[in-house]
N, C-alpha and C. Protein backbone atom coordinates (compact mmCIF):
# COMPACT_ATOMS: atom_id res chain seq x y z
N UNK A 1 36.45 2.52 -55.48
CA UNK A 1 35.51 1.60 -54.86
C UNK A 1 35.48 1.85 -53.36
N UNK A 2 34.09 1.54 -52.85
CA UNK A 2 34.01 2.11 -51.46
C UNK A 2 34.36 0.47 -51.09
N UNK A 3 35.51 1.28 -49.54
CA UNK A 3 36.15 0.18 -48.93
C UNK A 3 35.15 -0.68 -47.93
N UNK A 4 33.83 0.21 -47.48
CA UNK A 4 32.83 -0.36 -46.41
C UNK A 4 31.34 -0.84 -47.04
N UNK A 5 31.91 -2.68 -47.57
CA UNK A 5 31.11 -2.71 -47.94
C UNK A 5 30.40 -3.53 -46.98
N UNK A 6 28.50 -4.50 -47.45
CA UNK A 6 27.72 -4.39 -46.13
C UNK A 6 28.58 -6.00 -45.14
N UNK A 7 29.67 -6.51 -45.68
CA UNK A 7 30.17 -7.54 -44.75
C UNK A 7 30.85 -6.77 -44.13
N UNK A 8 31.59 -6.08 -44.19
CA UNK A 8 32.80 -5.52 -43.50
C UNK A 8 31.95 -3.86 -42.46
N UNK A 9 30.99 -3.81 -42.86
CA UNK A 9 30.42 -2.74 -41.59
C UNK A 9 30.51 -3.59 -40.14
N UNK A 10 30.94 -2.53 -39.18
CA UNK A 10 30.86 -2.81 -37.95
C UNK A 10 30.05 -1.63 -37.40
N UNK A 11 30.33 -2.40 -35.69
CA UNK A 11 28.96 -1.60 -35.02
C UNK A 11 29.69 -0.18 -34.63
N UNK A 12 28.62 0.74 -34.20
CA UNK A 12 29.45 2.18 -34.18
C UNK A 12 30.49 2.25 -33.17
N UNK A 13 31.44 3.34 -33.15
CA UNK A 13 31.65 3.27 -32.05
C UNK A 13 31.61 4.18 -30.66
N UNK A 14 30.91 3.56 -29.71
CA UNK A 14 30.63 4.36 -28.99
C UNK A 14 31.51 4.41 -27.26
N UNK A 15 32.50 3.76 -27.68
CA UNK A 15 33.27 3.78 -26.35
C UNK A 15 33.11 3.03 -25.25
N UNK A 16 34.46 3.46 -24.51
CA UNK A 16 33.64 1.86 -23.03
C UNK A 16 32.67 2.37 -22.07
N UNK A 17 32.27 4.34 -21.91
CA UNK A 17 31.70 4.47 -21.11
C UNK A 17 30.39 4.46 -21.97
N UNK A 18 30.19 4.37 -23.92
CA UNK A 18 29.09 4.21 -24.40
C UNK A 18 28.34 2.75 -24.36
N UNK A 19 29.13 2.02 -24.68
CA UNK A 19 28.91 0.28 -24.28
C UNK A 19 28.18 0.55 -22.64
N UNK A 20 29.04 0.75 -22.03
CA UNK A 20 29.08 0.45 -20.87
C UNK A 20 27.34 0.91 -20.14
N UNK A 21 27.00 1.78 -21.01
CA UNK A 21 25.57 2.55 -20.77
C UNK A 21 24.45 1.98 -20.85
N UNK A 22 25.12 1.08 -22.43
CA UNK A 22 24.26 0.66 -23.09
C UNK A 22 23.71 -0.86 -22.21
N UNK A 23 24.96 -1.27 -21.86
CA UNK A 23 25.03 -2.66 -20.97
C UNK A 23 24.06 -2.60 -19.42
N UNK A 24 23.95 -1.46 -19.01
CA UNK A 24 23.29 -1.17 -17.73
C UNK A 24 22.03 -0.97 -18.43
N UNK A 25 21.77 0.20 -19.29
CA UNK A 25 20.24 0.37 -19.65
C UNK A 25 19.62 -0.65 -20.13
N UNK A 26 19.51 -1.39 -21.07
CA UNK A 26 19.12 -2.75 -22.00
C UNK A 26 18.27 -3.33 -20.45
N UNK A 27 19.00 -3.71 -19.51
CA UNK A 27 17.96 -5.07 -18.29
C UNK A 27 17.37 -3.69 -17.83
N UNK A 28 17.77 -2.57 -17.49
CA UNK A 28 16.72 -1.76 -16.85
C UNK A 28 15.74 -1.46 -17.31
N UNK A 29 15.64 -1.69 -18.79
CA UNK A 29 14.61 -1.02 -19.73
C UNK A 29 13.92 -2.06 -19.25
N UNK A 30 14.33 -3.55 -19.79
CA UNK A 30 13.49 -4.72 -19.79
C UNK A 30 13.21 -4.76 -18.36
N UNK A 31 13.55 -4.38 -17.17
CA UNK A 31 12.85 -4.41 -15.52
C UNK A 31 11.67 -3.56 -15.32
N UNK A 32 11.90 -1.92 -15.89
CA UNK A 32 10.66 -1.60 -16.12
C UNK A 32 9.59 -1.74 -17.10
N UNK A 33 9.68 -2.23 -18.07
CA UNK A 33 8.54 -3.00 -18.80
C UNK A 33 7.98 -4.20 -18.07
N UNK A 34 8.80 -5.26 -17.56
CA UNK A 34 8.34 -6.15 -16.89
C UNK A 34 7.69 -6.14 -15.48
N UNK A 35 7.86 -4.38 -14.63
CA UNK A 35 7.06 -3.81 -13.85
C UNK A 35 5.00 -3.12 -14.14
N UNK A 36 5.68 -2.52 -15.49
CA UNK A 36 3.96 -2.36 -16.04
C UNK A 36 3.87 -3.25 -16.35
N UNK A 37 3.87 -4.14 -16.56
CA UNK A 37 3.38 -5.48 -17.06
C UNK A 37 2.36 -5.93 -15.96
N UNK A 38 3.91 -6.02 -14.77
CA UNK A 38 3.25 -6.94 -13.51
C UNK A 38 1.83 -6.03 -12.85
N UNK A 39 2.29 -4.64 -12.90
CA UNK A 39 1.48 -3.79 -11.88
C UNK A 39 0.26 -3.88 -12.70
N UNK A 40 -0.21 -4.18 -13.71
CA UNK A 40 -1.49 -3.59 -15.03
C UNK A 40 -2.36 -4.99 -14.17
N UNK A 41 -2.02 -6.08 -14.51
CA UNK A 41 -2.08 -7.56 -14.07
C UNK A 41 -2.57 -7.26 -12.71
N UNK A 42 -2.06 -6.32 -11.36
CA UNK A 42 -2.28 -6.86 -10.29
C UNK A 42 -3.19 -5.83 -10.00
N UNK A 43 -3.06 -4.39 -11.09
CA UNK A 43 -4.45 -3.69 -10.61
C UNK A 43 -5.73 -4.58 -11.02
N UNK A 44 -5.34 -5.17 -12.26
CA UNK A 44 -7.28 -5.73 -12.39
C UNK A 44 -7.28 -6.56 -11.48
N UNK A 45 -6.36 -7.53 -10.91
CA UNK A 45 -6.82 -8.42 -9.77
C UNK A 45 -7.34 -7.73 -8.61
N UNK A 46 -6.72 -6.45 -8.19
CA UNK A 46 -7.18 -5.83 -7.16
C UNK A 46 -8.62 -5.48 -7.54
N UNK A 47 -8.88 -4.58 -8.84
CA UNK A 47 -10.68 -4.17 -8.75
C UNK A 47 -11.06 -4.99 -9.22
N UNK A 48 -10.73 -6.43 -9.40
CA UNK A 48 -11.69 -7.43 -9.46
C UNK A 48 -12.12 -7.91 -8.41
N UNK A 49 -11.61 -7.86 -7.01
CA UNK A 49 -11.51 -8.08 -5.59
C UNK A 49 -12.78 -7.12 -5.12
N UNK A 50 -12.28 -5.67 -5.41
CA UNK A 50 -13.00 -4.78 -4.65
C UNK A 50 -14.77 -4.65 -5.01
N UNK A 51 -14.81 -5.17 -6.74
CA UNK A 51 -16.43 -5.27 -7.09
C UNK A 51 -16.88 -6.13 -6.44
N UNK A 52 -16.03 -7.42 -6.01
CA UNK A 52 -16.77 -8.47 -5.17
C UNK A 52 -17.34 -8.16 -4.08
N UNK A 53 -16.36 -7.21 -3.03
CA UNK A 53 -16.41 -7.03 -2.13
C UNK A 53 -17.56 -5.99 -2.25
N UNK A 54 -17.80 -4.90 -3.07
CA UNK A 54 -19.18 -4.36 -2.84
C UNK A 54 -20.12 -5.36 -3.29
N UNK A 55 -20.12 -5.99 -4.06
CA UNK A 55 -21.35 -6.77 -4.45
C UNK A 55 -21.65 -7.21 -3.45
N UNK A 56 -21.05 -8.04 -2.41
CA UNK A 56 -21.80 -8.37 -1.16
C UNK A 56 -22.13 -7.29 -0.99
N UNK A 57 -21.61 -6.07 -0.64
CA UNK A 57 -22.36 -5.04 0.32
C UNK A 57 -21.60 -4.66 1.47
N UNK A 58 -20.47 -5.07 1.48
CA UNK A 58 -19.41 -4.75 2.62
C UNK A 58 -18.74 -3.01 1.91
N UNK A 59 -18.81 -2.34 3.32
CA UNK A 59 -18.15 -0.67 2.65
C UNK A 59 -16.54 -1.35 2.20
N UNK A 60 -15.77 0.25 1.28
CA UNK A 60 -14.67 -0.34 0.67
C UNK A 60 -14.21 1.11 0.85
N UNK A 61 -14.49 2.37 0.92
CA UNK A 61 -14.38 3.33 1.43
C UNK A 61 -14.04 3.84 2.78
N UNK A 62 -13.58 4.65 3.04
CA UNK A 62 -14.16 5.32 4.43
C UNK A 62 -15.19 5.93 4.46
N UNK A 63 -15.47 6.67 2.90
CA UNK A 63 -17.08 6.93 3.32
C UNK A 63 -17.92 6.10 3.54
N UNK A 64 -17.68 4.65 2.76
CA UNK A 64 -18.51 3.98 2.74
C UNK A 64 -18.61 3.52 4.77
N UNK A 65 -17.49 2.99 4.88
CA UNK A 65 -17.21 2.89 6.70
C UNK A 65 -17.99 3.44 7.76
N UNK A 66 -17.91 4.95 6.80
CA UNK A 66 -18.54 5.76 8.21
C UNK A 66 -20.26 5.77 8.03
N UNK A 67 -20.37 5.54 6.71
CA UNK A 67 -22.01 5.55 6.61
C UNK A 67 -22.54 4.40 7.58
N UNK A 68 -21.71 2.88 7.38
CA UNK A 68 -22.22 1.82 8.07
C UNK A 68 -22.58 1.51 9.55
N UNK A 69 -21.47 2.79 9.91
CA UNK A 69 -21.86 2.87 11.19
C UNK A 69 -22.36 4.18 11.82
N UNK A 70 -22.61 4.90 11.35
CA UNK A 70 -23.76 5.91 11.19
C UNK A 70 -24.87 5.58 12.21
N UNK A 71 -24.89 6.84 13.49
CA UNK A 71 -26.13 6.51 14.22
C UNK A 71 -27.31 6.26 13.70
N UNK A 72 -28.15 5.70 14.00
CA UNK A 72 -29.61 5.50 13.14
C UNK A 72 -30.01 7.20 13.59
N UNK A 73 -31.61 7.76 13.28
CA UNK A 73 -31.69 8.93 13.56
C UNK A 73 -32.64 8.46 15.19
N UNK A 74 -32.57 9.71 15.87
CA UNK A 74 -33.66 9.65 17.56
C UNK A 74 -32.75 9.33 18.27
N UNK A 75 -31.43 8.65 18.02
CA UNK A 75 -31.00 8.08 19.18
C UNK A 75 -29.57 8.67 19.49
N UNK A 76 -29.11 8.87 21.26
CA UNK A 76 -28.10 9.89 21.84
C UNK A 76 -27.06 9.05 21.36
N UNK A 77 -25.87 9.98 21.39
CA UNK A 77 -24.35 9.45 21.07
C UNK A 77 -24.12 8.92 22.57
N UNK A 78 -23.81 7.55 22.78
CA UNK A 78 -23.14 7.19 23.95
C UNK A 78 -21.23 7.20 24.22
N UNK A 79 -20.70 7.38 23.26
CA UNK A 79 -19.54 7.23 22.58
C UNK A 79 -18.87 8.10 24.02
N UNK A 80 -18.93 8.98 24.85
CA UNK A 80 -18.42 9.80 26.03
C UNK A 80 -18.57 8.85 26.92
N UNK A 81 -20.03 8.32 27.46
CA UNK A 81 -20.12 7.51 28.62
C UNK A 81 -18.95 6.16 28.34
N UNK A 82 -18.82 5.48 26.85
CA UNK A 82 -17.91 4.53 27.11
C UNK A 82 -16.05 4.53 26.89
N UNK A 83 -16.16 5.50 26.68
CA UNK A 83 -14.94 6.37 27.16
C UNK A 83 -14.44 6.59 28.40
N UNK A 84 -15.54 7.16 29.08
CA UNK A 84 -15.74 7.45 30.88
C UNK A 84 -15.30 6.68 31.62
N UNK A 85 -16.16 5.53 31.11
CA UNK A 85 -15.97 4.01 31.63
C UNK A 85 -14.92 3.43 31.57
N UNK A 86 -14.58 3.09 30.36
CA UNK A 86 -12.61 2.94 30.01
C UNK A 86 -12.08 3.34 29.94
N UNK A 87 -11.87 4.09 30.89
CA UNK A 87 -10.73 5.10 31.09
C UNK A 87 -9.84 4.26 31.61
N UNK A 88 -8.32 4.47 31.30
CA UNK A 88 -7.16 3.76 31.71
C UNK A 88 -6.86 4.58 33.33
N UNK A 89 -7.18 5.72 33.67
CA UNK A 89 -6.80 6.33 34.74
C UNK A 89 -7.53 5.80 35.83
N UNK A 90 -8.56 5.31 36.05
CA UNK A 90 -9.25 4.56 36.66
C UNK A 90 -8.45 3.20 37.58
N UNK A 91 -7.95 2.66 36.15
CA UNK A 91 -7.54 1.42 36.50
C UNK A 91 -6.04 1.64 36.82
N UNK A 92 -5.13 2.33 36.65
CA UNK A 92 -4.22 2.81 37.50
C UNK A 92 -4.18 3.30 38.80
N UNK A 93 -5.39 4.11 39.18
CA UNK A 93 -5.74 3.96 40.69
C UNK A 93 -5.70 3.10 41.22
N UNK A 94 -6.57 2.29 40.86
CA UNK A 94 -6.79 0.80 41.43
C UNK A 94 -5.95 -0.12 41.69
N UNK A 95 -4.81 -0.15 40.80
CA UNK A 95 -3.49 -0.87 40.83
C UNK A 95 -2.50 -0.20 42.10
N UNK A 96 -2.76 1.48 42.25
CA UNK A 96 -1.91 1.60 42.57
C UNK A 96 -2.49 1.16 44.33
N UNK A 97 -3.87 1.55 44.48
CA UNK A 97 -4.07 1.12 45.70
C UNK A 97 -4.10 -0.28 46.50
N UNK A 98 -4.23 -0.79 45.02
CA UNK A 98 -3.89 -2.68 45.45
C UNK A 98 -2.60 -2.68 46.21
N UNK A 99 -1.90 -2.17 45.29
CA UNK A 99 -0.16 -2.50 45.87
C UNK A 99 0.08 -1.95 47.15
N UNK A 100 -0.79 -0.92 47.18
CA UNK A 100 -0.37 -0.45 48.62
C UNK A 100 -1.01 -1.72 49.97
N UNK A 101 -1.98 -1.54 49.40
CA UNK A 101 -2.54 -2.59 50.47
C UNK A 101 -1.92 -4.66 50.36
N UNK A 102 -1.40 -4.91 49.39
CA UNK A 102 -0.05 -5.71 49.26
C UNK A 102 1.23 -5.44 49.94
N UNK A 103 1.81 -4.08 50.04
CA UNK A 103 3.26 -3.84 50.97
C UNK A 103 2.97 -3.60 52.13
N UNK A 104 1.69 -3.34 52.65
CA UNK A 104 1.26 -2.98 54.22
C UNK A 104 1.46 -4.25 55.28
């Protein structure tokens, strides 16, 4: 007569560094399942966001970005002259000649 019958089966054995594997993997498994879970969930919230946001008509791209502000056509790039203008070197002159005329 076989001595292992189904009351008397036990679990295999796999040692303390097999337990021990098993004890770490088990919540890691269940942390990354409970990560796709969360991330699946927060992508549709995100492109549920972003259709809104085109449906108004606001860009969501950079292409879209750069189209919006896209010169109309006929007309010069001013983008140098206000550069020119705000220039920080400018206004460091100016500071520095203030001060002088402050220690005089």
């Amino acid at each position: 007569m076989n001595d292992e019958s189904p009351s008397k089966r036990r679990l295999p054995r796999l040692g303390c560094f097999g337990w021990g594997f098993v004890i770490l993997a088990l919540p890691l498994l269940f942390a990354v399942v409970a990560l796709l879970i969360w991330s699946n969930g927060v992508s549709r919230d995100v492109q549920a966001k972003l259709a809104q946001i085109r449906a108004a008509g606001e860009p969501v791209t950079a292409d879209d970005l750069a189209d919006a502000y896209r010169l109309p056509p006929n007309r010069p790039d001013e983008t140098r002259f206000w550069l020119t203008a705000n220039d920080p070197g400018d206004l460091t002159f100016e500071v520095k000649r203030d001060r002088k005329k402050i220690d005089e």
